[in-house]
N, C-alpha and C. Protein backbone atom coordinates (compact mmCIF):
# COMPACT_ATOMS: atom_id res chain seq x y z
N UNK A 1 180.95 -71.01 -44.36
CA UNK A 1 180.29 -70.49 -43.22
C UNK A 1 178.85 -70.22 -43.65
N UNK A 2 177.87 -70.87 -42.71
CA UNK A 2 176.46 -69.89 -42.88
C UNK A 2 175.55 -69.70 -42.05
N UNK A 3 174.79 -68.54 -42.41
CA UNK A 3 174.00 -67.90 -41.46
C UNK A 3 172.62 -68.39 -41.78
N UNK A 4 171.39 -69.09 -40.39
CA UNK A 4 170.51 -69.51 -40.56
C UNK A 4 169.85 -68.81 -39.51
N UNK A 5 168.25 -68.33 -40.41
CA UNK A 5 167.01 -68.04 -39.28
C UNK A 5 165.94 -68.14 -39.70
N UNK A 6 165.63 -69.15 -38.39
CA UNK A 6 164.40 -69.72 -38.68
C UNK A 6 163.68 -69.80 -37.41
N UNK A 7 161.74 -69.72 -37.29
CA UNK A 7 161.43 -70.00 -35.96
C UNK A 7 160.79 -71.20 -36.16
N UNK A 8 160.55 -71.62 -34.57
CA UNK A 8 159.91 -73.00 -34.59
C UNK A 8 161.36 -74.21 -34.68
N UNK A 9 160.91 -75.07 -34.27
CA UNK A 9 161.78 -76.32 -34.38
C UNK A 9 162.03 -77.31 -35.49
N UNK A 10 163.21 -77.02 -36.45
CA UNK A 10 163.01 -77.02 -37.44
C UNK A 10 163.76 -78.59 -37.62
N UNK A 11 164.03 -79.51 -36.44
CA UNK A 11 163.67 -80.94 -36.48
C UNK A 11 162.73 -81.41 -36.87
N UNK A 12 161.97 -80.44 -36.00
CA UNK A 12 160.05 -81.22 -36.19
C UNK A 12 159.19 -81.15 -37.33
N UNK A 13 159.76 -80.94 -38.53
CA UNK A 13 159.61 -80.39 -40.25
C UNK A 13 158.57 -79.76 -39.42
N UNK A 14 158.54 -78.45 -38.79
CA UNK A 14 157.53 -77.47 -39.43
C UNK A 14 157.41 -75.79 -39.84
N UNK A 15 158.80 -75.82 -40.11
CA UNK A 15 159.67 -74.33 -40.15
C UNK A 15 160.47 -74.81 -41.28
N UNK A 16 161.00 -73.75 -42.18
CA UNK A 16 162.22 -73.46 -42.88
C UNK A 16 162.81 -73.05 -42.77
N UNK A 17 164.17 -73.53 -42.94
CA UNK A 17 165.11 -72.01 -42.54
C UNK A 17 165.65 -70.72 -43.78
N UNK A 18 166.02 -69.94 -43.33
CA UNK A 18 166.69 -68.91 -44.47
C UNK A 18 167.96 -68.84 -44.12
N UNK A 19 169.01 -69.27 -45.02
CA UNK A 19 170.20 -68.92 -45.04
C UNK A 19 170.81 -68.24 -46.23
N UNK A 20 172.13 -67.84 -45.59
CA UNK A 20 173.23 -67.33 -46.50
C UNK A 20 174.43 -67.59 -46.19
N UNK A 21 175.08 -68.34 -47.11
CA UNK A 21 176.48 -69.28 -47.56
C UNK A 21 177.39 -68.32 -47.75
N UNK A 22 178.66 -68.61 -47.45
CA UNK A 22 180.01 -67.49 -47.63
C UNK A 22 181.18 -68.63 -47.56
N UNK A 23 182.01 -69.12 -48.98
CA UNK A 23 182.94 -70.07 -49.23
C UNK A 23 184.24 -69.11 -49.22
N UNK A 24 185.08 -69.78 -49.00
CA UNK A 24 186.53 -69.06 -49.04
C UNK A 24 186.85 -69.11 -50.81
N UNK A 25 187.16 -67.95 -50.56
CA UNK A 25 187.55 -67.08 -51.42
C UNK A 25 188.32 -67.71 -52.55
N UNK A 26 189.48 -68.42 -51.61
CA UNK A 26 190.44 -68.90 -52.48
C UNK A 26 190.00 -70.42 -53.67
N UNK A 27 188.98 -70.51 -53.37
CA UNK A 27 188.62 -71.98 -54.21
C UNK A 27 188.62 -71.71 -55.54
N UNK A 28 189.19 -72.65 -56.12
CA UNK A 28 188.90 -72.20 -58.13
C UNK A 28 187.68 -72.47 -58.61
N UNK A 29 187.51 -72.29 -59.57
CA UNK A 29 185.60 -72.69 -60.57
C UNK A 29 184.96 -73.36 -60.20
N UNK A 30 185.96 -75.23 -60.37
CA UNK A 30 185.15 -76.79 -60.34
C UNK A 30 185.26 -76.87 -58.59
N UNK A 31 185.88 -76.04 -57.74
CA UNK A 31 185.61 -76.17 -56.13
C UNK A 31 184.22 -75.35 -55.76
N UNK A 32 183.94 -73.99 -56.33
CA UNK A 32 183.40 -73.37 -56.20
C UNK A 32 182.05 -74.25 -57.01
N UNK A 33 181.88 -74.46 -57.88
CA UNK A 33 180.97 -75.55 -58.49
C UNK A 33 180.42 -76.38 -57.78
N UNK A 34 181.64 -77.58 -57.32
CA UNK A 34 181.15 -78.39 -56.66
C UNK A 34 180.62 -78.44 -55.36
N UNK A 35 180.91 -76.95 -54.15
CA UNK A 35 180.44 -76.65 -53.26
C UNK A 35 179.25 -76.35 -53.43
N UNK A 36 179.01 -75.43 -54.42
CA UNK A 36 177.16 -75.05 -54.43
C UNK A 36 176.44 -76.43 -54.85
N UNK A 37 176.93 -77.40 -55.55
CA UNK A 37 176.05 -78.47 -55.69
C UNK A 37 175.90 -78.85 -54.38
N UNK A 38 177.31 -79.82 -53.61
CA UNK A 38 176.68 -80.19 -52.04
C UNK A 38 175.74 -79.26 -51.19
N UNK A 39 176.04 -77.92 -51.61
CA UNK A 39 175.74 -77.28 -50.47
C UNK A 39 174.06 -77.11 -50.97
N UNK A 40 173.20 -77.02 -51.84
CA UNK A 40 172.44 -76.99 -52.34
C UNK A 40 171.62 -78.44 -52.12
N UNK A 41 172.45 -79.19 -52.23
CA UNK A 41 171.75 -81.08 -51.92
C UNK A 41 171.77 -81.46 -53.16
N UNK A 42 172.06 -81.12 -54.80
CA UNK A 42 171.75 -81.35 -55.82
C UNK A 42 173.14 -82.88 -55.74
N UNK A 43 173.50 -83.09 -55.09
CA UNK A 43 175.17 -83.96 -55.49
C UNK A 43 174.40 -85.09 -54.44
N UNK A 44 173.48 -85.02 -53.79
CA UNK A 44 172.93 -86.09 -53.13
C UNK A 44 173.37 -86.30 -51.52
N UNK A 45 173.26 -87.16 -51.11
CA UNK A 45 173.29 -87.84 -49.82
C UNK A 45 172.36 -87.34 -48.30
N UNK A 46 173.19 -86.89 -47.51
CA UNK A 46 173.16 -86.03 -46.37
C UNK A 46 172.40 -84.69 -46.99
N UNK A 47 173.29 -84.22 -47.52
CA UNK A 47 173.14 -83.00 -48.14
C UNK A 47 171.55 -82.67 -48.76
N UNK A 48 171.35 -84.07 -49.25
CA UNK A 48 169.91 -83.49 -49.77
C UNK A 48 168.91 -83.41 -49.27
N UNK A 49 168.89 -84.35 -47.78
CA UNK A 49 167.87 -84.34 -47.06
C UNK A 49 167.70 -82.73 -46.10
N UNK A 50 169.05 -82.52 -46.05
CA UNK A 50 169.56 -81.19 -45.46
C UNK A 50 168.76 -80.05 -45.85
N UNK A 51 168.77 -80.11 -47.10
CA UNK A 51 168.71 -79.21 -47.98
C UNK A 51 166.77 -78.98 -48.02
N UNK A 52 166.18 -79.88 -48.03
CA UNK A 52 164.88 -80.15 -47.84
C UNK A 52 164.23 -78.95 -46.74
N UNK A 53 165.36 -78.73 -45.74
CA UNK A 53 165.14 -78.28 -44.43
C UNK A 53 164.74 -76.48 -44.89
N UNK A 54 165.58 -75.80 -46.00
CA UNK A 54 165.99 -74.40 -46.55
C UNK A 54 165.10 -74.15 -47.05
N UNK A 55 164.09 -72.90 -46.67
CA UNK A 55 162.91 -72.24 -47.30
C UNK A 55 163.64 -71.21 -48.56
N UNK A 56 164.05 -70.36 -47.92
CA UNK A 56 165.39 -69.37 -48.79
C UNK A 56 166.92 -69.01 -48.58
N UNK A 57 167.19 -69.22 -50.02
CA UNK A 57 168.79 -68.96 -49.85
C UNK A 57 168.84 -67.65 -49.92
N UNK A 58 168.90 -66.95 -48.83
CA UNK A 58 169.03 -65.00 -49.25
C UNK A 58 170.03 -65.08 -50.06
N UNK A 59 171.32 -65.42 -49.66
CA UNK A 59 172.73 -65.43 -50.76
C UNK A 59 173.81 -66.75 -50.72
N UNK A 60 174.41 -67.09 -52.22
CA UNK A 60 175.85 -67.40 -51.61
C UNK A 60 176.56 -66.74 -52.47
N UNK A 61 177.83 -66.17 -51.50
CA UNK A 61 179.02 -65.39 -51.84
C UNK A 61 180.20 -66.00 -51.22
N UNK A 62 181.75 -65.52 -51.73
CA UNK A 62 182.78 -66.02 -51.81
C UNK A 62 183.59 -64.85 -51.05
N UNK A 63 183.87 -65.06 -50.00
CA UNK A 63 184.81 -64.08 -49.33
C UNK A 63 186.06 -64.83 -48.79
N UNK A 64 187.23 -64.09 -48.22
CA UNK A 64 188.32 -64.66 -47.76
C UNK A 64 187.91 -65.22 -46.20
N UNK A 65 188.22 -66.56 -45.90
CA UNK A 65 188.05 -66.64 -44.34
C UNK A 65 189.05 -67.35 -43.72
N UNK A 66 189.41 -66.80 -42.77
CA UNK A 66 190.70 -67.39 -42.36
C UNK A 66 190.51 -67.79 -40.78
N UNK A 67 190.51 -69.25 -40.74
CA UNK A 67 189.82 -69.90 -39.43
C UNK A 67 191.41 -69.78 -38.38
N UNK A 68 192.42 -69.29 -38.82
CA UNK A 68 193.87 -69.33 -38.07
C UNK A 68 193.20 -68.05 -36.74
N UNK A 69 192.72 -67.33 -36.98
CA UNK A 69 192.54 -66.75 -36.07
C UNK A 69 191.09 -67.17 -34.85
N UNK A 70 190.39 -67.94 -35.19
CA UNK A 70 189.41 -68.63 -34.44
C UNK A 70 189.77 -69.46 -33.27
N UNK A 71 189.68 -68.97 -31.75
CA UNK A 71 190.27 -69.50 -30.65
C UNK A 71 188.52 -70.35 -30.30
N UNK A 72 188.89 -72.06 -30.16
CA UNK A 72 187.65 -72.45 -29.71
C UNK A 72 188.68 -73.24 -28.47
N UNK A 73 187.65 -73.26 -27.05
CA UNK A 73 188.42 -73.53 -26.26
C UNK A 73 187.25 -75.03 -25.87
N UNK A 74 187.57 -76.25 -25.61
CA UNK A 74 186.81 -77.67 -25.69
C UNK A 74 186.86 -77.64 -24.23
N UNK A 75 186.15 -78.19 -23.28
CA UNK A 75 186.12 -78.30 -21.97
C UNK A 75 186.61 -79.69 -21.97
N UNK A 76 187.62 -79.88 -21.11
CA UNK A 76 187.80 -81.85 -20.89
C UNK A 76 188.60 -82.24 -21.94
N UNK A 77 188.87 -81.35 -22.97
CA UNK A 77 190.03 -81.89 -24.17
C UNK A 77 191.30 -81.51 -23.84
């Protein structure tokens, strides 16, 4: 999960955003590892152009999240 704020339109490269990352809890070392690389852009692809976009990472932390309770309701599905 993460939280982004930024002003301006940050399609139009002329803003950064500031976020903070929160991975489930339950991941071991080399998950937890390998998430901050994608999530960072260092592992490449998508991710790195992504990543281009992030002025500051205020935080990333590891909490429990449990999406079983998340009601999303789709219009037309």
């Amino acid at each position: 999960m993460a939280l982004a704020d930024f002003k301006g339109n940050i399609w139009a490269s002329n803003t950064k955003a500031n976020i903070a990352a929160f991975f489930d809890d339950r991941a071991d070392e080399k998950q937890r590892d390998s998430m901050k690389m994608i999530f960072t852009g260092k592992a490449g692809g998508f991710m790195d152009e992504f990543a281009k976009l992030i002025g500051e990472v205020c935080g990333v932390d590891f909490a429990p999240i449990n999406l079983k309770s998340l009601k999303i309701s789709l219009i037309g599905v």
